[in-house]
N, C-alpha and C. Protein backbone atom coordinates (compact mmCIF):
# COMPACT_ATOMS: atom_id res chain seq x y z
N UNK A 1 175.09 79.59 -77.63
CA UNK A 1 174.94 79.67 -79.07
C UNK A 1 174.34 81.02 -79.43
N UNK A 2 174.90 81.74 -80.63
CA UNK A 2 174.41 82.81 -81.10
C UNK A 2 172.91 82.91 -81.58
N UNK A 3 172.08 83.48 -81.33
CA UNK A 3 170.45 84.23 -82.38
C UNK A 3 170.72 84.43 -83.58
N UNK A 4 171.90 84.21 -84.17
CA UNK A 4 171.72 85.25 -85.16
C UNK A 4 170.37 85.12 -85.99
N UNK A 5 169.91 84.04 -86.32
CA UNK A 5 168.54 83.92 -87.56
C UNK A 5 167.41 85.23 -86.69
N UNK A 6 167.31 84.59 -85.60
CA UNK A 6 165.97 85.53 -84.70
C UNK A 6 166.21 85.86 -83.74
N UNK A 7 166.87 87.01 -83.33
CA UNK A 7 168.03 87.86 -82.62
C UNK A 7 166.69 88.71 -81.82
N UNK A 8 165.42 88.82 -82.34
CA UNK A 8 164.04 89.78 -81.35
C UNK A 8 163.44 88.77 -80.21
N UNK A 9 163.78 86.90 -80.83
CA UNK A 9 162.68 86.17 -79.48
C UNK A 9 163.60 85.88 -78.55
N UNK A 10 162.34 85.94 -77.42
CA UNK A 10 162.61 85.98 -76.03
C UNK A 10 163.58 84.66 -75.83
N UNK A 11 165.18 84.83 -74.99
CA UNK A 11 165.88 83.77 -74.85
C UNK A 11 165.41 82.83 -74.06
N UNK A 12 166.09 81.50 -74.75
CA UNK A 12 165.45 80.56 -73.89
C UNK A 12 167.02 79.98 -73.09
N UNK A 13 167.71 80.67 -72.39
CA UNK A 13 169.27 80.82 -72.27
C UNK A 13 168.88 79.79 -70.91
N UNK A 14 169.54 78.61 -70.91
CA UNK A 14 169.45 77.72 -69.81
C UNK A 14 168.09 76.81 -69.42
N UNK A 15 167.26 77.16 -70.76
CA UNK A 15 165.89 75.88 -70.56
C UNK A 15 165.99 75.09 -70.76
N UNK A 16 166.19 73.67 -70.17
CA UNK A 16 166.25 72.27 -70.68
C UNK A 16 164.79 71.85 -71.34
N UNK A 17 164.93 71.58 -72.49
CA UNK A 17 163.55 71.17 -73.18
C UNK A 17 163.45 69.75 -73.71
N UNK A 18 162.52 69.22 -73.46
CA UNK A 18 162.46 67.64 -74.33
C UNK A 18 161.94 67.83 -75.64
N UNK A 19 162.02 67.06 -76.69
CA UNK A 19 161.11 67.64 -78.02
C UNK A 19 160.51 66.43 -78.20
N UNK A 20 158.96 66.18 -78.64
CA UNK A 20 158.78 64.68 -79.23
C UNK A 20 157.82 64.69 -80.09
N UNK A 21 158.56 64.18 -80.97
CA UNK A 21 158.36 64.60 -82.99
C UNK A 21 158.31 63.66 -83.94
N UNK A 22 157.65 62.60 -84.14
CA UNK A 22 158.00 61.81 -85.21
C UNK A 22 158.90 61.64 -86.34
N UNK A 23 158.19 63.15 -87.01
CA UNK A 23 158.95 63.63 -88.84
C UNK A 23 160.05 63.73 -87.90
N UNK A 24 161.12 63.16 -88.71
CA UNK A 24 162.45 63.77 -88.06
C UNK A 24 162.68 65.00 -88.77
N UNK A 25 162.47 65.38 -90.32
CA UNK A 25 162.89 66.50 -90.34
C UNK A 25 162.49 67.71 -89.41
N UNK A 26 161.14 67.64 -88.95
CA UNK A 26 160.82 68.57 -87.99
C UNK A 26 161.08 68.80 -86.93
N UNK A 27 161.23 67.47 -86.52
CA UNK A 27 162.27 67.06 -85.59
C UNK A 27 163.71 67.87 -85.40
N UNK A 28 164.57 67.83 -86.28
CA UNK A 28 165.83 68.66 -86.39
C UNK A 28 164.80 70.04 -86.14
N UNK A 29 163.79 70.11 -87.37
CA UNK A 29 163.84 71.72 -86.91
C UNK A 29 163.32 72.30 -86.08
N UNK A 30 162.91 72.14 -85.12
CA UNK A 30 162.40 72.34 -83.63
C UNK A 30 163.95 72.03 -83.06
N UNK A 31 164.96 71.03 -83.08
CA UNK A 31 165.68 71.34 -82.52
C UNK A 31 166.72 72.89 -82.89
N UNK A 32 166.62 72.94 -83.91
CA UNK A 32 167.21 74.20 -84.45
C UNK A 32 166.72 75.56 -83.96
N UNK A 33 165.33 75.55 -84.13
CA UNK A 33 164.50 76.74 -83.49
C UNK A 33 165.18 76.94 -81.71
N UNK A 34 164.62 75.95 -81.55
CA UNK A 34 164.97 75.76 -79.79
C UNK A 34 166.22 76.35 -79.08
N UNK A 35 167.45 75.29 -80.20
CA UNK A 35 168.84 76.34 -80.07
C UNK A 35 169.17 77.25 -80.03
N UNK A 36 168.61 77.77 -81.04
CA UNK A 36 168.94 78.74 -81.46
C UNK A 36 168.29 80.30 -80.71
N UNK A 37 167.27 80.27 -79.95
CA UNK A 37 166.74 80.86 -78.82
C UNK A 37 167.47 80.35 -77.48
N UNK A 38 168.08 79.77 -77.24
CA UNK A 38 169.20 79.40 -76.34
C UNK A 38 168.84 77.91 -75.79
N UNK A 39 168.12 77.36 -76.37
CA UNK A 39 167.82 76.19 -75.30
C UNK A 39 168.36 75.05 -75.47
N UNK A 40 168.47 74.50 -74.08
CA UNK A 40 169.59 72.98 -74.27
C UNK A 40 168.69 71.77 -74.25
N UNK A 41 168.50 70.99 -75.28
CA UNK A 41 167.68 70.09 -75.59
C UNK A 41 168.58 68.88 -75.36
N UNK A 42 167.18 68.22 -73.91
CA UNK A 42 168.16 66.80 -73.14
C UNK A 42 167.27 65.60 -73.91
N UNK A 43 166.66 66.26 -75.25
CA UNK A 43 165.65 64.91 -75.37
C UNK A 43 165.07 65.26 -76.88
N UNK A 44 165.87 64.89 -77.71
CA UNK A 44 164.63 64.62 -79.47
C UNK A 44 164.43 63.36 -79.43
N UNK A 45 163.20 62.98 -79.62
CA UNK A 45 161.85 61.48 -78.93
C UNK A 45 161.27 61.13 -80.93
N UNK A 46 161.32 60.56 -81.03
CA UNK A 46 160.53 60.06 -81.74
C UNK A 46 159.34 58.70 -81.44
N UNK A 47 159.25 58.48 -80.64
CA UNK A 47 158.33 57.70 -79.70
C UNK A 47 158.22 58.38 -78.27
N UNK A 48 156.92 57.36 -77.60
CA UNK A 48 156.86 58.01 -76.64
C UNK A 48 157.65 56.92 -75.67
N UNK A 49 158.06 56.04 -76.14
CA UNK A 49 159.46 55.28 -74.82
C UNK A 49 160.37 55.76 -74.99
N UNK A 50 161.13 56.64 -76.11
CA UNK A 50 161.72 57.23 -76.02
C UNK A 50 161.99 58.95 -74.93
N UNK A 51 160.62 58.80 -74.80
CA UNK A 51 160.47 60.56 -74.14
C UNK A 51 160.33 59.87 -72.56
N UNK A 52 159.57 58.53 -72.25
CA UNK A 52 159.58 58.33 -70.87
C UNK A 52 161.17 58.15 -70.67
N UNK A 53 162.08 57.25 -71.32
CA UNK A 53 163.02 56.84 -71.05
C UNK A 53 163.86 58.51 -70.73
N UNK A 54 163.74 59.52 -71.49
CA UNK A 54 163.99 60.96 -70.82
C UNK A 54 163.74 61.44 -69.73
N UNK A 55 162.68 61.25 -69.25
CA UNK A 55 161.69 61.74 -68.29
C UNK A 55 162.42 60.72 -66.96
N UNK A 56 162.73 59.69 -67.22
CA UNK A 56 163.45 58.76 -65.88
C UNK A 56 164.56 59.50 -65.83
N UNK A 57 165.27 59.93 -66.67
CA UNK A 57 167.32 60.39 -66.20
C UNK A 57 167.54 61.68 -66.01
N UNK A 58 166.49 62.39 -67.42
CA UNK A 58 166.89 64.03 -67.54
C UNK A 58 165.73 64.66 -66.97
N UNK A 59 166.71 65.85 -66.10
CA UNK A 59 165.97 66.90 -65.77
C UNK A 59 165.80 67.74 -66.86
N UNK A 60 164.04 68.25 -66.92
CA UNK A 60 163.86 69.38 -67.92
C UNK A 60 163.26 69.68 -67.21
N UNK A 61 162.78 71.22 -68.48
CA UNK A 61 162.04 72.47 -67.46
C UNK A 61 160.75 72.60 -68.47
N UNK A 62 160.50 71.99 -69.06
CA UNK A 62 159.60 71.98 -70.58
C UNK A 62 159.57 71.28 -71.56
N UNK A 63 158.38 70.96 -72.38
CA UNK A 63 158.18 70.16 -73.31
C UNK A 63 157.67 70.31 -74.36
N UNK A 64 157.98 69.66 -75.67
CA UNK A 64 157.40 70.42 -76.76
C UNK A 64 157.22 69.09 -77.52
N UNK A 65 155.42 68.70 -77.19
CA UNK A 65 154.80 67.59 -77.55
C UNK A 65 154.24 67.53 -78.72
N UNK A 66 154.41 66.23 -79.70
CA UNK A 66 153.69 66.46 -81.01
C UNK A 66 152.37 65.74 -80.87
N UNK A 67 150.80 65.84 -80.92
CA UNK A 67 150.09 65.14 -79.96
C UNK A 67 150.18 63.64 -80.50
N UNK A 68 149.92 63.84 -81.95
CA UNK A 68 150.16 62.43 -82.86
C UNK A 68 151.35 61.82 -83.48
N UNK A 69 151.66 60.75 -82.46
CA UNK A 69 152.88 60.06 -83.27
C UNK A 69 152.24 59.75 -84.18
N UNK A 70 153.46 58.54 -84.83
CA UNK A 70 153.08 57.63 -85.79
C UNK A 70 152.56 56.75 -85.90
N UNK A 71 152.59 55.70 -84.34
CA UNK A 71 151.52 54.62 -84.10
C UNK A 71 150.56 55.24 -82.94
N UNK A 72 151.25 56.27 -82.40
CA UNK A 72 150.48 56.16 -80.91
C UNK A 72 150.20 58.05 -80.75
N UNK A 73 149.77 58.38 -79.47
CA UNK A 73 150.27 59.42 -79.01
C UNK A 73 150.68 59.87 -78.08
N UNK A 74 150.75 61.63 -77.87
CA UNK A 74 151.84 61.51 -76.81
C UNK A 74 151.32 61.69 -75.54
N UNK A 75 149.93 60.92 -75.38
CA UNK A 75 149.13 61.38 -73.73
C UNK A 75 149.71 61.19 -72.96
N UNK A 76 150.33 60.25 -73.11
CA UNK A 76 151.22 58.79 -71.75
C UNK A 76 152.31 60.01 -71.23
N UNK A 77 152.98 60.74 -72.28
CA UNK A 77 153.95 61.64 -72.12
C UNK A 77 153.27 62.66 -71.26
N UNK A 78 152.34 63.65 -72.18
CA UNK A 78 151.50 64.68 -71.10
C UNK A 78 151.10 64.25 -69.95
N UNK A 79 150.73 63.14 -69.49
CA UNK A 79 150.27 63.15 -68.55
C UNK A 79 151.33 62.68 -67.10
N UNK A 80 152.85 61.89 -67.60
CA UNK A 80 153.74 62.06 -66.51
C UNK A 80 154.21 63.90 -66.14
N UNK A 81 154.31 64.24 -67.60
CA UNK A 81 154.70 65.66 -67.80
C UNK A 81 153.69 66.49 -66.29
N UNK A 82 152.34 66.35 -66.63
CA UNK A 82 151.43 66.94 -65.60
C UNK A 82 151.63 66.26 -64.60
N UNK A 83 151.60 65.57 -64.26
CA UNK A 83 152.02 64.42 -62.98
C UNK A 83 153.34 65.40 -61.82
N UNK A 84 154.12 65.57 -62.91
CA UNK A 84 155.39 66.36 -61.97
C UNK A 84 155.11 67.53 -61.93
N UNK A 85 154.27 68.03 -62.58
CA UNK A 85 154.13 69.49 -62.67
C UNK A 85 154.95 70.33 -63.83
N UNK A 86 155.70 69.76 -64.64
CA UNK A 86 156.34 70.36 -65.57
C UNK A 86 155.21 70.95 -67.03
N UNK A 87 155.77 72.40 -67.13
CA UNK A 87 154.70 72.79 -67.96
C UNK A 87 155.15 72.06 -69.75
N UNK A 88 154.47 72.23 -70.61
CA UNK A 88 154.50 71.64 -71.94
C UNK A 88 153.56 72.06 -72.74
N UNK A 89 154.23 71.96 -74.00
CA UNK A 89 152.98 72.72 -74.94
C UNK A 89 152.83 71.41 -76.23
N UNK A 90 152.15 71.82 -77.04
CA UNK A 90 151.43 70.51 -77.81
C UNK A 90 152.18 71.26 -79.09
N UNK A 91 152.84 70.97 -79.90
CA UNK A 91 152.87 71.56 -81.67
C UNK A 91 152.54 70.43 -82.38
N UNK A 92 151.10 70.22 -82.80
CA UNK A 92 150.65 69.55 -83.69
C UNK A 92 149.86 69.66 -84.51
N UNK A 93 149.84 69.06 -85.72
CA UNK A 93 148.81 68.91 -86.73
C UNK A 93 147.68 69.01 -86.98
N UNK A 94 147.26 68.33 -85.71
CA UNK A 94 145.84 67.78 -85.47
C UNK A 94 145.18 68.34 -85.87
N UNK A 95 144.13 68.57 -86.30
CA UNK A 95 142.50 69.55 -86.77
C UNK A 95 142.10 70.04 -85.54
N UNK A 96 141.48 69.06 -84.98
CA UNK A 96 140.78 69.00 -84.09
C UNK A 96 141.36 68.57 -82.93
N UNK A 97 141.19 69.71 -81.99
CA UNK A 97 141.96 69.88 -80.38
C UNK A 97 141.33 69.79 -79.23
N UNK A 98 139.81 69.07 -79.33
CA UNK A 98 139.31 69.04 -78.37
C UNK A 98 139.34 67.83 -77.59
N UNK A 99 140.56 66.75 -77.71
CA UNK A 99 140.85 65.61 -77.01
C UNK A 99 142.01 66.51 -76.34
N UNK A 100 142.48 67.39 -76.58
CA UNK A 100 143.83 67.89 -75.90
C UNK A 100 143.54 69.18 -75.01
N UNK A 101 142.03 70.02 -75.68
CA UNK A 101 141.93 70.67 -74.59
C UNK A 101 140.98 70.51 -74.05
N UNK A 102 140.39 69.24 -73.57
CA UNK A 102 139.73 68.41 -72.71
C UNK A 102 140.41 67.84 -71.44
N UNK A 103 141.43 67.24 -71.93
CA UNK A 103 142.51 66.80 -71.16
C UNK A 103 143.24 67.77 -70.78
N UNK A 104 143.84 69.04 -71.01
CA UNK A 104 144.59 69.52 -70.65
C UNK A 104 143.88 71.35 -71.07
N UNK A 105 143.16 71.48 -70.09
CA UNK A 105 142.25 72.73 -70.71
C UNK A 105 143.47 74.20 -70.85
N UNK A 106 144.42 74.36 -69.98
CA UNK A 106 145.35 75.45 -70.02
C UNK A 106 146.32 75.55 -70.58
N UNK A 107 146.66 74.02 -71.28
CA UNK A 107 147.47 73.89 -72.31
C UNK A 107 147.65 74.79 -73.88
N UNK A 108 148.89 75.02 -73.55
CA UNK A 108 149.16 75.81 -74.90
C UNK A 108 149.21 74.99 -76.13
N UNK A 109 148.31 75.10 -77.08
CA UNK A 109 148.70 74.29 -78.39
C UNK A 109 148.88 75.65 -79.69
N UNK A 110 149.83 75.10 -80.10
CA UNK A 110 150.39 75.79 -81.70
C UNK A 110 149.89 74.45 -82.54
N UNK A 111 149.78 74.92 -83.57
CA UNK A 111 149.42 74.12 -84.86
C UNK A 111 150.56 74.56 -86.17
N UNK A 112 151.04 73.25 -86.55
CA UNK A 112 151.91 73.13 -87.19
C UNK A 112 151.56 72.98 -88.78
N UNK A 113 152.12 73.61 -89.65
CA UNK A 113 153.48 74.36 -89.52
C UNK A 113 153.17 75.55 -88.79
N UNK A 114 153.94 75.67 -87.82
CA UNK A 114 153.50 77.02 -86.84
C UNK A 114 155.33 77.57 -87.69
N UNK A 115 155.06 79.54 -86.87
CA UNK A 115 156.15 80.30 -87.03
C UNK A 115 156.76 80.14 -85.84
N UNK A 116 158.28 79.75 -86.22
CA UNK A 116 159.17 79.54 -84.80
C UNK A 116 158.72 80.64 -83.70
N UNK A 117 158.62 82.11 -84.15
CA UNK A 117 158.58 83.20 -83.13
C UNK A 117 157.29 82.64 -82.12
N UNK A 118 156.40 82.17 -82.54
CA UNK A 118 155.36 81.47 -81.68
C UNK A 118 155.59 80.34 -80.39
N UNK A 119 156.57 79.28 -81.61
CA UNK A 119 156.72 78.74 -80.38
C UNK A 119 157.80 78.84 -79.49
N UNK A 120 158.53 79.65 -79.70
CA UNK A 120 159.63 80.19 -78.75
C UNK A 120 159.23 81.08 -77.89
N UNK A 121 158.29 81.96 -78.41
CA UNK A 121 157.24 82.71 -76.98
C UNK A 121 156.49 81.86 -76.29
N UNK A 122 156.04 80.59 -76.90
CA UNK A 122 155.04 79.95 -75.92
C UNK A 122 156.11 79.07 -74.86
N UNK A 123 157.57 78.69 -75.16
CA UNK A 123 158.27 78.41 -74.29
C UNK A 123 158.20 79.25 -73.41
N UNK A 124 159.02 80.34 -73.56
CA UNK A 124 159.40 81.02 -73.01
C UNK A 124 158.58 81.87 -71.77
N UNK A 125 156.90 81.68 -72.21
CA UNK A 125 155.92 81.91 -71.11
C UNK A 125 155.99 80.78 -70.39
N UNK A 126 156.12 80.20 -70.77
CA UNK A 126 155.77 78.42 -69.49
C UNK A 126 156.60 79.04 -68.73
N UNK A 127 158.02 79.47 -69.46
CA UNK A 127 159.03 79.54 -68.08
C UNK A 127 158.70 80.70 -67.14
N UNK A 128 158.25 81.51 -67.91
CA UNK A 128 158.06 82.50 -66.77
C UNK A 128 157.23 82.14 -65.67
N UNK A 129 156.04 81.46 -66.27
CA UNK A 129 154.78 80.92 -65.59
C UNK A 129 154.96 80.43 -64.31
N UNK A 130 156.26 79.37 -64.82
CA UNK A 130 156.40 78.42 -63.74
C UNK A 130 157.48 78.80 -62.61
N UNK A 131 158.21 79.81 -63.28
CA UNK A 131 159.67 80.36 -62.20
C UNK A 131 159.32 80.91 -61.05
N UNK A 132 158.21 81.48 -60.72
CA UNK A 132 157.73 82.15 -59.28
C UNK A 132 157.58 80.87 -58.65
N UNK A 133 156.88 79.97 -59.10
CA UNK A 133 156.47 78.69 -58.06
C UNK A 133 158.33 78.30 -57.72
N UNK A 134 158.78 78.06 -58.41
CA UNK A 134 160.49 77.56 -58.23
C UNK A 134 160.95 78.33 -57.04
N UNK A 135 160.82 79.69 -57.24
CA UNK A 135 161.70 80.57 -56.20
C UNK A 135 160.84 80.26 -55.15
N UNK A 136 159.30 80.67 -55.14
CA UNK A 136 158.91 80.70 -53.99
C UNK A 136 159.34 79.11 -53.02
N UNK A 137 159.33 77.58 -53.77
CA UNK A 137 159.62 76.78 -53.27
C UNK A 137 161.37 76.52 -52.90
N UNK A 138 162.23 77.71 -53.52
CA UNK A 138 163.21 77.33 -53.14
C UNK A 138 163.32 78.26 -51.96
N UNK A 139 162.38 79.16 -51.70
CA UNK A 139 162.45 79.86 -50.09
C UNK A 139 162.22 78.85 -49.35
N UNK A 140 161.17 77.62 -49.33
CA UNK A 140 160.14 77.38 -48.08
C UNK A 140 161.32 76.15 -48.10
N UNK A 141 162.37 75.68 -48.67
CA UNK A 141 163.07 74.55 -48.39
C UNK A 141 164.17 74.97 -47.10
């Protein structure tokens, strides 16, 4: 898919990303952002059985967690997410982030309404972050 809207952020050309979002409109637009930086989204969640039921079939490489659903939140999610080692970032509302960076002290959180260019760089670092560990483990196999 073409950049054209934001043709300067870093591509996200071949990242499988999960998204999990309540608002659906934000919902679409995180999926739009995402696309549109190249990324192939195996997962828009509006619950969090919806994002485990992802997490059992689809492979991803990243996550883009909203911390507060609508009844619940998305710890249950972060914490299989950390479990495998897959990196993830938080875009939420919340005020107050010290249940999230308690739990998850290196975690990237944006606060919403964030500017897409933000969170398409904060993808786009996870991936880098995490791609040396990939290669180096696809040597030692």
């Amino acid at each position: 898919m073409e950049r054209a809207t934001h043709p300067d952020l870093p591509s996200l050309i071949g990242t499988r990303v999960l998204v999990v979002e309540d608002e659906f409109l934000l919902l679409l637009e995180l999926e739009r952002i995402l696309s549109e930086a190249g990324a192939k989204i195996v997962g828009l969640c509006r619950t969090t059985e919806q994002a485990h039921r992802h997490l059992r079939r689809d492979e991803l490489h990243v996550a883009v967690l909203d911390f507060q659903l609508f009844r619940e939140t998305s710890e249950s999610v972060a914490h299989e997410l950390s479990r495998r080692g897959t990196p993830f970032v938080f875009y939420t509302g919340q005020a107050g982030t010290d249940l999230i960076s308690s739990q998850w002290p290196r975690c990237k959180i944006i606060s919403k309404p964030g500017q897409p260019e933000k969170l398409v760089a904060a993808v786009a670092s996870l991936i880098s972050e995490a791609q040396p560990k990939e290669t180096a483990s696809a040597f030692l196999d």
